[in-house]
C-alpha atoms as a PDB file:
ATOM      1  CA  UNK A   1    -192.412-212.327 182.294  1.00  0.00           C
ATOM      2  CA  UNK A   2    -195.212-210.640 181.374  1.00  0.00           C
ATOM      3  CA  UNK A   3    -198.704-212.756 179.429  1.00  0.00           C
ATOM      4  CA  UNK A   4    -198.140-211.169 176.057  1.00  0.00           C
ATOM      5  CA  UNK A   5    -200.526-209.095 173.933  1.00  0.00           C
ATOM      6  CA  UNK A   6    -202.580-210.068 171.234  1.00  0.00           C
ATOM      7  CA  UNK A   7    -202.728-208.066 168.151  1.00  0.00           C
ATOM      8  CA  UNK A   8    -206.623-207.432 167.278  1.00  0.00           C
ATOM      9  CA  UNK A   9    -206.487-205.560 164.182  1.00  0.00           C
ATOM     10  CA  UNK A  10    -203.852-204.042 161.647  1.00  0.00           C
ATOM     11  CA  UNK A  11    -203.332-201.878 158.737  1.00  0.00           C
ATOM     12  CA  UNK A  12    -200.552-199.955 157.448  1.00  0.00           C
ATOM     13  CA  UNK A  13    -202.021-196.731 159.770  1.00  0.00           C
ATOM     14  CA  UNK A  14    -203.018-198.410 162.803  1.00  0.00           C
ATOM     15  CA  UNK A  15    -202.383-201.282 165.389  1.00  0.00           C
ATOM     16  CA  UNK A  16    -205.299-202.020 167.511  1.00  0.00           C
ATOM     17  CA  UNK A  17    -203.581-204.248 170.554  1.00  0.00           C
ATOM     18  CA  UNK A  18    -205.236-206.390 173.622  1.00  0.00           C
ATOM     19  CA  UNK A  19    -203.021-205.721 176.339  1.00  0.00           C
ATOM     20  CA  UNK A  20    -203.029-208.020 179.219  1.00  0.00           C
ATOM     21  CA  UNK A  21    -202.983-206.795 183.042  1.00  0.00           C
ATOM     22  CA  UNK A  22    -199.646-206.245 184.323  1.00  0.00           C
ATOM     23  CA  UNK A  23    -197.993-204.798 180.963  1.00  0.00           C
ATOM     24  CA  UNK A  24    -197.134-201.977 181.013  1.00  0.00           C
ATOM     25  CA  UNK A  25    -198.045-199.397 178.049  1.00  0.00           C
ATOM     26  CA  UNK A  26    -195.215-197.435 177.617  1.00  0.00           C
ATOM     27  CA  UNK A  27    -191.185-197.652 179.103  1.00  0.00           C
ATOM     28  CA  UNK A  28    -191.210-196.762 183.365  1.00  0.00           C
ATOM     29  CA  UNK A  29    -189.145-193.682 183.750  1.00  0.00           C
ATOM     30  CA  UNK A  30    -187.212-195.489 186.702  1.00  0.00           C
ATOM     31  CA  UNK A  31    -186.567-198.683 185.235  1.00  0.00           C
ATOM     32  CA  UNK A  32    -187.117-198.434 181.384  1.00  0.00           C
ATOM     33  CA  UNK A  33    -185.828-201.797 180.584  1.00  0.00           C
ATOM     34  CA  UNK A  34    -188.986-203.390 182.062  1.00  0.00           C
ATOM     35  CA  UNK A  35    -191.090-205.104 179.903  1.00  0.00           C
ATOM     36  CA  UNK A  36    -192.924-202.450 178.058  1.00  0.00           C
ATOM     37  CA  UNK A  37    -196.450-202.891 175.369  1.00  0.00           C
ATOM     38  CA  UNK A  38    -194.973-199.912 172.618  1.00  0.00           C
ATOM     39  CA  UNK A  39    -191.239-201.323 173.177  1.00  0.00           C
ATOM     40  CA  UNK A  40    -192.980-204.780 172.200  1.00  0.00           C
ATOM     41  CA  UNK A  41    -194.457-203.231 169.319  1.00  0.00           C
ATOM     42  CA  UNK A  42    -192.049-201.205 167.805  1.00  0.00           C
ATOM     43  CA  UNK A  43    -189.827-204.485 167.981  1.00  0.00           C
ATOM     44  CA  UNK A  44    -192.110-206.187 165.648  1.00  0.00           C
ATOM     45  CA  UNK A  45    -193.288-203.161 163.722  1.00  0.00           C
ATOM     46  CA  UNK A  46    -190.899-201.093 163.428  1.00  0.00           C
ATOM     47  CA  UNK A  47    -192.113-196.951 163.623  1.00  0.00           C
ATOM     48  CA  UNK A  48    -194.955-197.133 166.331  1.00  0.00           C
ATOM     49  CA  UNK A  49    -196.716-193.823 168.404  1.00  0.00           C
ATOM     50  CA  UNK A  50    -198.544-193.800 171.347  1.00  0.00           C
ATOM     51  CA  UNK A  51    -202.362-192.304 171.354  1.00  0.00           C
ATOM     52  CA  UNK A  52    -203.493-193.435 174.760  1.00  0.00           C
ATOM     53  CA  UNK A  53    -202.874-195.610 177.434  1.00  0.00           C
ATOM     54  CA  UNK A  54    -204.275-198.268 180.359  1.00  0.00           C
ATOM     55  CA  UNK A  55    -202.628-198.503 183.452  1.00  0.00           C
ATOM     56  CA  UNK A  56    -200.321-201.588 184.508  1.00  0.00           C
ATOM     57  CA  UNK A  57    -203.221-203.320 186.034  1.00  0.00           C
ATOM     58  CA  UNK A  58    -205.983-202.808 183.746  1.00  0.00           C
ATOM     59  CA  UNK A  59    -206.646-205.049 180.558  1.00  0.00           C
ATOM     60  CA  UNK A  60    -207.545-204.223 177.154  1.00  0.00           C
ATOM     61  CA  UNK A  61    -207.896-202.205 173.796  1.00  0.00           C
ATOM     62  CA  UNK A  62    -205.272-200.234 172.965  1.00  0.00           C
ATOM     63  CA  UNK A  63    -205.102-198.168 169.554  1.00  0.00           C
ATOM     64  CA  UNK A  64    -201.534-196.849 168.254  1.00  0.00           C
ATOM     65  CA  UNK A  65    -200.725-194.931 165.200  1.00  0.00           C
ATOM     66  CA  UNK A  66    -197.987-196.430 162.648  1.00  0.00           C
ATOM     67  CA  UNK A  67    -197.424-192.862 160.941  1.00  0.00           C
ATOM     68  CA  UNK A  68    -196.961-188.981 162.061  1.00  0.00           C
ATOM     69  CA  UNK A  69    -200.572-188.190 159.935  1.00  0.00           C
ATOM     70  CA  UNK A  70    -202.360-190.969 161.713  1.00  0.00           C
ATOM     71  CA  UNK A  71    -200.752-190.036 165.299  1.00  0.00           C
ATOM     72  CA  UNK A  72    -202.188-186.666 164.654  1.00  0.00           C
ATOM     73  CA  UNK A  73    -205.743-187.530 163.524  1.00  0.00           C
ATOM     74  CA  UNK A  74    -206.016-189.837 166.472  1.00  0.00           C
ATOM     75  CA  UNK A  75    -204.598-187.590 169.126  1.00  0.00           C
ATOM     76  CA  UNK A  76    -206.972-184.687 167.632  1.00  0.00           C
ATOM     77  CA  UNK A  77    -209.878-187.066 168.122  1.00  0.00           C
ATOM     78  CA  UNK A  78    -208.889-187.819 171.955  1.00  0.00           C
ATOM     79  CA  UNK A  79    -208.589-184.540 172.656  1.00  0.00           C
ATOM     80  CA  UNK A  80    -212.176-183.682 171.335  1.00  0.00           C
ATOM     81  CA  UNK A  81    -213.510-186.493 173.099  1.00  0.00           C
ATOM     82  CA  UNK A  82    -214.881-188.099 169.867  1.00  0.00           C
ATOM     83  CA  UNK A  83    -213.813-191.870 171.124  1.00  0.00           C
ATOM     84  CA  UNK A  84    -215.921-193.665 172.824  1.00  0.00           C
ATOM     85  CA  UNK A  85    -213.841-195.837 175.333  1.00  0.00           C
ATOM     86  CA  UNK A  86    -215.942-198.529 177.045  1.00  0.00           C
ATOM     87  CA  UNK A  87    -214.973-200.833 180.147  1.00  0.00           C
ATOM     88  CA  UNK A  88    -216.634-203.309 182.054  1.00  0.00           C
ATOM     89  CA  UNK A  89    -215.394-202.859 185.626  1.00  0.00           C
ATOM     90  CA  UNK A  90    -216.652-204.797 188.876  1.00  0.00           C
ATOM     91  CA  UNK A  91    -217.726-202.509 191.900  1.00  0.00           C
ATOM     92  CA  UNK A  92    -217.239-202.816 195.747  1.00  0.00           C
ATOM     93  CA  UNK A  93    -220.905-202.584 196.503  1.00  0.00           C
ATOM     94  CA  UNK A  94    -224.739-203.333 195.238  1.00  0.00           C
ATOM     95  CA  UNK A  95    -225.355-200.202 192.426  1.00  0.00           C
ATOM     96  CA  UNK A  96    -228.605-198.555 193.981  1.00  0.00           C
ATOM     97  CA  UNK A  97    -229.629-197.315 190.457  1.00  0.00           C
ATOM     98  CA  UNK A  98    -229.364-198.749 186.870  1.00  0.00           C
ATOM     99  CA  UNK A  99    -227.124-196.003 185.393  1.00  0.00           C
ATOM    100  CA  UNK A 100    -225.581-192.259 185.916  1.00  0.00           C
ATOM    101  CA  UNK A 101    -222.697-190.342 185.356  1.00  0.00           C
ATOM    102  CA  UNK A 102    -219.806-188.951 186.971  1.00  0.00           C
ATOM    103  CA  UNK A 103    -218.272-184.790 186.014  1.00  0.00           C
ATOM    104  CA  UNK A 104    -215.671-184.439 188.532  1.00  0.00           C
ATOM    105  CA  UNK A 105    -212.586-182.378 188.189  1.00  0.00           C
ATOM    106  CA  UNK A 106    -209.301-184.817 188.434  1.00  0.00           C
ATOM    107  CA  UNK A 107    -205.640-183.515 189.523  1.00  0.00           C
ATOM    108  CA  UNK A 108    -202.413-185.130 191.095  1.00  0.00           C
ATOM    109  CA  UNK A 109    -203.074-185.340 195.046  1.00  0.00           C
ATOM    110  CA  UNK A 110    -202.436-182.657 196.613  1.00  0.00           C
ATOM    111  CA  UNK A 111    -200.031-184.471 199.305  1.00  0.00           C
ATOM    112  CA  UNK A 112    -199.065-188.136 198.032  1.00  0.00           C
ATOM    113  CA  UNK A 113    -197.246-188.463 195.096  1.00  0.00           C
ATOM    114  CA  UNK A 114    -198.603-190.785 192.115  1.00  0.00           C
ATOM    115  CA  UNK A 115    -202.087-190.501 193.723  1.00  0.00           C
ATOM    116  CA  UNK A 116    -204.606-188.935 191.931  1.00  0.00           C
ATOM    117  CA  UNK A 117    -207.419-187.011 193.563  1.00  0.00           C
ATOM    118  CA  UNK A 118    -210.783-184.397 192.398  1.00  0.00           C
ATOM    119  CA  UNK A 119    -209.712-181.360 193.142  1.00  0.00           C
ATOM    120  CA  UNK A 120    -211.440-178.218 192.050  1.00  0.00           C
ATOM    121  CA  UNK A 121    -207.965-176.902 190.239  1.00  0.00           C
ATOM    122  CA  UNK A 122    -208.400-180.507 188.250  1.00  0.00           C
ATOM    123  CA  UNK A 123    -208.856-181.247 184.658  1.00  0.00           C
ATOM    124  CA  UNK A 124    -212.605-181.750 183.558  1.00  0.00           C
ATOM    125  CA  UNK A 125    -213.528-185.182 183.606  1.00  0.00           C
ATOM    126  CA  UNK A 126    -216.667-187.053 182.289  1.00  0.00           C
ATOM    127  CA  UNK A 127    -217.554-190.407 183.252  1.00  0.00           C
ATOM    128  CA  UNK A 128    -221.042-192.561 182.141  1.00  0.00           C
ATOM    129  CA  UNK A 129    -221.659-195.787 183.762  1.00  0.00           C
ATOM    130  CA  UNK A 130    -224.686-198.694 183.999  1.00  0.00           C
ATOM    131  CA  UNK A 131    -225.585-201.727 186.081  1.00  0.00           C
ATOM    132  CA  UNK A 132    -225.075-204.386 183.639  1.00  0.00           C
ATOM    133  CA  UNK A 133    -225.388-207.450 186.456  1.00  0.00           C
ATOM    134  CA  UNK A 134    -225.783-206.925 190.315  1.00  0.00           C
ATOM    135  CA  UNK A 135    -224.186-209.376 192.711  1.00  0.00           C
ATOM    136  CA  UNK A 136    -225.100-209.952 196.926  1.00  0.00           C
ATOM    137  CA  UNK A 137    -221.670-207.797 197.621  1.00  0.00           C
ATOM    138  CA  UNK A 138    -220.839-206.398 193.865  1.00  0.00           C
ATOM    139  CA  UNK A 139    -221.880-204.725 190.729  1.00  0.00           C
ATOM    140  CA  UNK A 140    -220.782-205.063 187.290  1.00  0.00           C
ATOM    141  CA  UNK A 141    -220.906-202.253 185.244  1.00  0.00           C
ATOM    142  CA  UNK A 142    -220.430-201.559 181.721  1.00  0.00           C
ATOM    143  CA  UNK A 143    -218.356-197.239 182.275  1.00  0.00           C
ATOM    144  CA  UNK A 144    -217.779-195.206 179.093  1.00  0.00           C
ATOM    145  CA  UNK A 145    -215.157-192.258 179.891  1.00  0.00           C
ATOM    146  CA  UNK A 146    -215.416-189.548 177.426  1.00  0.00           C
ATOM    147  CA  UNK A 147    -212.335-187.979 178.302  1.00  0.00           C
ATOM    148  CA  UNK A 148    -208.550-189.826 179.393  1.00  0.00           C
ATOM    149  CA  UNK A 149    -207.373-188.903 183.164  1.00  0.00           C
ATOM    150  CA  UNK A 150    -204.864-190.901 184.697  1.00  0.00           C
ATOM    151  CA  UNK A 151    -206.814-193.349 187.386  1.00  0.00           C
ATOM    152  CA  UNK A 152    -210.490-191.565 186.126  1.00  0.00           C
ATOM    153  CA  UNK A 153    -212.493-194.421 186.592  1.00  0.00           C
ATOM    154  CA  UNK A 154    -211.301-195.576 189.768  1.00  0.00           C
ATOM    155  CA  UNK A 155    -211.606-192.221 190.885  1.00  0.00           C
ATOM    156  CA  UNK A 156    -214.590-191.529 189.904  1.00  0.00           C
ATOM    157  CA  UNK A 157    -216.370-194.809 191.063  1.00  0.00           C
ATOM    158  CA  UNK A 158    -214.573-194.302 194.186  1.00  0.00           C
ATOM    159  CA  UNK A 159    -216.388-190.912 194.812  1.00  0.00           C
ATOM    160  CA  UNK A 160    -219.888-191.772 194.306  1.00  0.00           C
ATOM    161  CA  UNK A 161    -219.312-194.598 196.567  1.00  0.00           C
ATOM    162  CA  UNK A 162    -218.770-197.486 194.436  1.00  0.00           C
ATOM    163  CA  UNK A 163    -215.033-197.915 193.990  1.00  0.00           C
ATOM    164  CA  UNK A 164    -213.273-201.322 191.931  1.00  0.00           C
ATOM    165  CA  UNK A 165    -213.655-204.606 193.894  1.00  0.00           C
ATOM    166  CA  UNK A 166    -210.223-204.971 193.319  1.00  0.00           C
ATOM    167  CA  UNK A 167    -208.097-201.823 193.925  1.00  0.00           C
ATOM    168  CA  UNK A 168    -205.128-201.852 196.106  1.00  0.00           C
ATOM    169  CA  UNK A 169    -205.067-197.942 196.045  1.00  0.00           C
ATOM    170  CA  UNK A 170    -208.416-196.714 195.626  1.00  0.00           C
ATOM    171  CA  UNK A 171    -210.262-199.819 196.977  1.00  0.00           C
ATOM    172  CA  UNK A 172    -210.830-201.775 199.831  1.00  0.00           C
ATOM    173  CA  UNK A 173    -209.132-204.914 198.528  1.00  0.00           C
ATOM    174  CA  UNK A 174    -205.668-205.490 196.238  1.00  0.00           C
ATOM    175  CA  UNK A 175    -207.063-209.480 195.464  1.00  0.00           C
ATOM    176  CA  UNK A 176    -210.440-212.256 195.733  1.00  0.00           C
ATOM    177  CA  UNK A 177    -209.833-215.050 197.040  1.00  0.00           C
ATOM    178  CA  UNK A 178    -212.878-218.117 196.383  1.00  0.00           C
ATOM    179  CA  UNK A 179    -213.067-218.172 200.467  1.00  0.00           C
ATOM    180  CA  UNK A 180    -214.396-214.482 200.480  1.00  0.00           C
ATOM    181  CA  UNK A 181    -216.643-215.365 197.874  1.00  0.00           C
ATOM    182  CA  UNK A 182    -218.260-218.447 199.245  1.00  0.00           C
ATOM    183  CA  UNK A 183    -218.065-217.287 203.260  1.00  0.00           C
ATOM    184  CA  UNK A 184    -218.602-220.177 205.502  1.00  0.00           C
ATOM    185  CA  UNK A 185    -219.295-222.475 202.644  1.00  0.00           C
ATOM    186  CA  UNK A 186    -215.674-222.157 201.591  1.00  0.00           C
ATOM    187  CA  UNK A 187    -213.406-225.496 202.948  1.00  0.00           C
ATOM    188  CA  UNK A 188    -209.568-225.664 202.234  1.00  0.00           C
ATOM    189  CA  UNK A 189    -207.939-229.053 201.729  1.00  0.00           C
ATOM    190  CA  UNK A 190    -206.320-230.486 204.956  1.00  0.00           C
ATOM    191  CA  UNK A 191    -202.700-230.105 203.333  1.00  0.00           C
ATOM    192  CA  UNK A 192    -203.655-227.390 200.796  1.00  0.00           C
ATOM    193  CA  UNK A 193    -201.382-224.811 200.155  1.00  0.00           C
ATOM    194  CA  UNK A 194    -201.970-221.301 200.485  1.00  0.00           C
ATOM    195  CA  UNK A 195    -204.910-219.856 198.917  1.00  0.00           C
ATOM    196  CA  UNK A 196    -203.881-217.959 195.784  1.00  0.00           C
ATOM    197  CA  UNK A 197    -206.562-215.229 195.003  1.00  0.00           C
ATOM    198  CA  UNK A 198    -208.987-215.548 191.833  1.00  0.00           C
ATOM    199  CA  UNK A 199    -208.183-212.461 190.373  1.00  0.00           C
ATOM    200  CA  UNK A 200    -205.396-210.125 192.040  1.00  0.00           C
ATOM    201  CA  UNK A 201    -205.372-206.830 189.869  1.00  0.00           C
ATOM    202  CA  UNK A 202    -207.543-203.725 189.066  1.00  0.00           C
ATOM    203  CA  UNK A 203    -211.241-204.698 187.966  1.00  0.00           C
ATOM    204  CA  UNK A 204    -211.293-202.958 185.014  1.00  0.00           C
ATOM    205  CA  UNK A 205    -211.105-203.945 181.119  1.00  0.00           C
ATOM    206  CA  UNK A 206    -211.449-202.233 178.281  1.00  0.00           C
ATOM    207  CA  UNK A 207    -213.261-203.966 175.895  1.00  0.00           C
ATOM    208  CA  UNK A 208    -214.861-201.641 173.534  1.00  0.00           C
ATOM    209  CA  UNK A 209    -213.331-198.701 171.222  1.00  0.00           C
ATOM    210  CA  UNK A 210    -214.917-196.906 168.795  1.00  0.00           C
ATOM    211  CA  UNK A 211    -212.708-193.714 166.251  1.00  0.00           C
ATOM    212  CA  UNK A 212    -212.935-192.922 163.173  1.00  0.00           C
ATOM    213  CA  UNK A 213    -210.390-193.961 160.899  1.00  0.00           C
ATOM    214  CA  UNK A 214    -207.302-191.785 160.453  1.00  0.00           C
ATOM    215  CA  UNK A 215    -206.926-192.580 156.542  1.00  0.00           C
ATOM    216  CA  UNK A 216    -210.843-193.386 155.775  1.00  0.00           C
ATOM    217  CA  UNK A 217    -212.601-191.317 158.070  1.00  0.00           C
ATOM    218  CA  UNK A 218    -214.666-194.472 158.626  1.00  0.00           C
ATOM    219  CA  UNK A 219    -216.163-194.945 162.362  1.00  0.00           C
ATOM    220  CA  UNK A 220    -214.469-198.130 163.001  1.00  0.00           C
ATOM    221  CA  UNK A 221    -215.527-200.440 166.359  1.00  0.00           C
ATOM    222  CA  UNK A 222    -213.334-203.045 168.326  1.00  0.00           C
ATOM    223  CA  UNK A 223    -213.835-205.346 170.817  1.00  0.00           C
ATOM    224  CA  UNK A 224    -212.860-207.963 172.921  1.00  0.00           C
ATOM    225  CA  UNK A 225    -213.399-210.232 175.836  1.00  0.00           C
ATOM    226  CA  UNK A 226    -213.213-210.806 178.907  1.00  0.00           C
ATOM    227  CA  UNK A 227    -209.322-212.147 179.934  1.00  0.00           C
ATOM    228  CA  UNK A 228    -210.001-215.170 181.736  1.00  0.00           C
ATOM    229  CA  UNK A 229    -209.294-213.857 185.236  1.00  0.00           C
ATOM    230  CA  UNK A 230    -212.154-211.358 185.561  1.00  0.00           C
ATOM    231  CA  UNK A 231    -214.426-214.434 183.447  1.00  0.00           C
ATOM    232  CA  UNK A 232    -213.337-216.899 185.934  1.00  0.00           C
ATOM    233  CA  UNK A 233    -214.170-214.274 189.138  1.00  0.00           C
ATOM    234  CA  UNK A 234    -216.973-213.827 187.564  1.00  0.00           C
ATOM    235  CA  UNK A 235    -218.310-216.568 186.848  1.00  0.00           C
ATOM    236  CA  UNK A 236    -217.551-217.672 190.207  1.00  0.00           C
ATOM    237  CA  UNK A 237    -219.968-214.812 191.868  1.00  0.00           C
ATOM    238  CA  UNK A 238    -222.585-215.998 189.556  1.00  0.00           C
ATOM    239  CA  UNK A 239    -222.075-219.328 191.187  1.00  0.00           C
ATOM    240  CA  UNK A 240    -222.524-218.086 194.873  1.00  0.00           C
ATOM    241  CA  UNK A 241    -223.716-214.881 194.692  1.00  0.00           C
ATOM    242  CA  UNK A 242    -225.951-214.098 192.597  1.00  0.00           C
ATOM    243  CA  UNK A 243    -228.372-211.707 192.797  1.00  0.00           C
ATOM    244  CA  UNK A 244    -230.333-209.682 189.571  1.00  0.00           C
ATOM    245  CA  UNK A 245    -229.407-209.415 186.273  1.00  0.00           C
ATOM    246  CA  UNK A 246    -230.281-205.434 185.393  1.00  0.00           C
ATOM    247  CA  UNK A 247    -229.950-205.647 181.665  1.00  0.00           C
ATOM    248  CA  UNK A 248    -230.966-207.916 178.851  1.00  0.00           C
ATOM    249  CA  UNK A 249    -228.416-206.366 176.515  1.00  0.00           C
ATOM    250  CA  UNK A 250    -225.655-207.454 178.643  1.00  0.00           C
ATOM    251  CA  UNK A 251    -222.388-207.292 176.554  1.00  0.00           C
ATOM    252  CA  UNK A 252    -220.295-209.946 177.937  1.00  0.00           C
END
């Protein structure tokens, strides 16, 4: 069973929803009886639309619309790219520069299926990103996306040469383990099990979202922390590998 979602914020227009990694957003198409973040919703409150969504893997904010005039005025506003979606995501690899920004075209691959790729025919796609603390063998970054492609952050990370730390598609790596982090430092127990990974999904959470209000018009901001994987990984590289902190307005 899936760790369930927390419920951030509510009102009779919205529901602004934590979802944890491994959740899905919305029913599979294959197997729609799997456990499912809307079909949890809409079991508790009743009419419920999807405005956006996080893949399986990825954890946090999600904003849904309890009426047709709020499901409009939110979907209007993603389409204009008036949200501001913000992430913190860990990168394979020591960011050579404190911030830049990604405008790549994204499409399906042209030749594997559920893949996507940048491909000139591709959808316009705008990604901003900073060093927020630099590692030995990582970087974590603080990535605003101003528009919604599926995988566009992994994507685009991948293609300037910084892809997720943890990215079993995109990536190098589907999972941590402490032993990777610590190197030759790193001792198992004599009659220790196998060693189970620190943190074995997509490095990438959501923790920022900024729209204005469907009802008041108000620019409304939520936020939320760290799930305690990604804390715990990375609180563990500040342990061992450490190397600069780039900003002094670090979010987390």
């Amino acid at each position: 069973m899936s760790a369930q979602y927390t419920l951030i914020y509510e009102d009779e227009h919205i529901l602004i929803v934590n979802k944890p990694a491994g959740l899905l957003t919305i029913p599979d198409r294959i197997n729609p009886d799997k456990p499912n973040l809307v079909g949890a919703l809409q079991r508790k409150f009743g009419k419920v639309m999807v405005v956006h969504r996080l893949d399986r893997e990825t954890s946090g904010i999600l904003c849904f619309a309890r009426d047709e005039a709020s499901h409009r005025h939110l979907s209007i506003q993603f389409e204009k790219h008036t949200v501001d979606k913000f992430y913190m995501a860990l990168l394979d690899g020591v960011l050579h520069h404190e911030e830049g920004e990604v405008n790549k075209p994204i499409g399906e691959h042209p030749t594997i299926p559920g893949k996507m790729a940048i491909i000139n025919s591709g959808k316009p796609s705008l990604t901003f990103y900073r060093a927020v603390e630099r590692f030995n063998r990582f970087t974590l970054a603080e990535v605003l996306i101003k528009t919604g492609r599926t995988h566009q952050i992994r994507i685009h990370m991948q293609s300037v040469g910084y892809p997720l730390a943890i990215d079993a598609v995109y990536g190098k790596r589907s999972a941590i383990l402490l032993s990777e982090i610590k190197g030759k430092k790193y001792h198992s127990g004599k009659f220790s099990e196998e060693e189970r990974p620190i943190m074995s999904r997509s490095a990438l959470h959501s923790f920022r979202l900024r729209i204005d209000h469907p009802h008041t018009g108000e620019r409304v901001e939520f936020t939320t922390e760290l799930p305690k994987d990604f804390a715990a990984l990375l609180s563990q590289l500040r342990k061992w590998e450490r190397k600069s902190s780039s900003s002094k307005d670090s979010l987390i």
